[in-house]
Protein backbone atom coordinates (compact mmCIF):
# COMPACT_ATOMS: atom_id res chain seq x y z
CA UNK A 1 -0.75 25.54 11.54
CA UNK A 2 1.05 23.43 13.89
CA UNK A 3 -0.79 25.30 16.47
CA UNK A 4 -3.91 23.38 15.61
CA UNK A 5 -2.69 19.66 15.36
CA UNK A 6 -6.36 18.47 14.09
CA UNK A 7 -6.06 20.82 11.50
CA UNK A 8 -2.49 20.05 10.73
CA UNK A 9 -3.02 16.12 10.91
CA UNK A 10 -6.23 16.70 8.33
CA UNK A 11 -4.57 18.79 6.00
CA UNK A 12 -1.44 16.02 6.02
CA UNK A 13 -3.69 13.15 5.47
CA UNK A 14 -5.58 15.21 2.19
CA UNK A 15 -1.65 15.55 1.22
CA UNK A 16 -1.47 12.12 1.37
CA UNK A 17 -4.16 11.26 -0.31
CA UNK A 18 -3.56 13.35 -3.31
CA UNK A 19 0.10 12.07 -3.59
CA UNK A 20 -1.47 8.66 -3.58
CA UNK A 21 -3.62 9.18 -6.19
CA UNK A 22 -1.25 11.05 -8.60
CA UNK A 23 1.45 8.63 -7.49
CA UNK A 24 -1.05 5.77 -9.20
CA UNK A 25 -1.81 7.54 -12.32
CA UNK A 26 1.51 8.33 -13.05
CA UNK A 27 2.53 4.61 -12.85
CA UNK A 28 -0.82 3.34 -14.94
CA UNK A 29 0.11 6.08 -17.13
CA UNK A 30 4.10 5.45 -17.45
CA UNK A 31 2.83 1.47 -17.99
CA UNK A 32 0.65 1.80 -20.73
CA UNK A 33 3.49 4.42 -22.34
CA UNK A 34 6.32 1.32 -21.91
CA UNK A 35 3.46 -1.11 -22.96
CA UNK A 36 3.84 -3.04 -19.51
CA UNK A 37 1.26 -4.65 -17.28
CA UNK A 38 1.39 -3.14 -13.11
CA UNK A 39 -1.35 -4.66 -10.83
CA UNK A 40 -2.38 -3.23 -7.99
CA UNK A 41 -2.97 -4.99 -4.57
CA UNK A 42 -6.23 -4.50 -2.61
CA UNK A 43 -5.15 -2.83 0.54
CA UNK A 44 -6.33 -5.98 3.31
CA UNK A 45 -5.08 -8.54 0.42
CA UNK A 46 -2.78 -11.50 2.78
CA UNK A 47 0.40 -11.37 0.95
CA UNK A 48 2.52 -12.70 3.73
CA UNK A 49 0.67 -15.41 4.25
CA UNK A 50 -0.07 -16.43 0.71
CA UNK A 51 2.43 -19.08 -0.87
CA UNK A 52 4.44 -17.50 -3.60
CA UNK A 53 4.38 -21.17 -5.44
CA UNK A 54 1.12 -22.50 -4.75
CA UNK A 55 -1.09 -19.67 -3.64
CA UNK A 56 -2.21 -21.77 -0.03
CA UNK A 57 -2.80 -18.65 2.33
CA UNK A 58 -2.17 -20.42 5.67
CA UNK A 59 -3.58 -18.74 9.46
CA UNK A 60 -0.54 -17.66 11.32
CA UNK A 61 -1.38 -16.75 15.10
CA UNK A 62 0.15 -13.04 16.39
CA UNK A 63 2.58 -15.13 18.30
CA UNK A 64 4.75 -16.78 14.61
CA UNK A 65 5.56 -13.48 14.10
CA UNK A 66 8.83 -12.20 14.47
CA UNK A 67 11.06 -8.97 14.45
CA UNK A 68 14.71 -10.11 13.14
CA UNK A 69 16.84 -6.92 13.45
């Protein structure tokens, strides 16, 4: 298979995919079980840039960004 890295890099991605989606019923199933509440975040949803306090979502240029090792 890794002969064929198209074929190896589909195949991982349908992997993915199905660990995804088992990986989100298990936790909407384990939450209704323990009676608690999980909400899921659409995938292009601004979290960084969306106050925790007041909910502004503020434009930050490419350049704010920062890599603190």
């Amino acid at each position: 298979m890794m002969a064929n890295h198209k074929l190896a890099g589909a195949v991982g991605d349908a992997n993915f995919y199905e660990f995804r989606r088992q990986f989100r019923r298990q936790l909407e199933y384990k939450s209704q079980k323990f009676g608690s509440e999980i909400l899921f975040a659409h995938l292009f949803y601004s979290s960084t840039k969306t106050c925790s306090s007041c909910g502004y979502v503020q434009d930050m240029p490419c350049d704010s960004f920062s890599l603190n090792p």
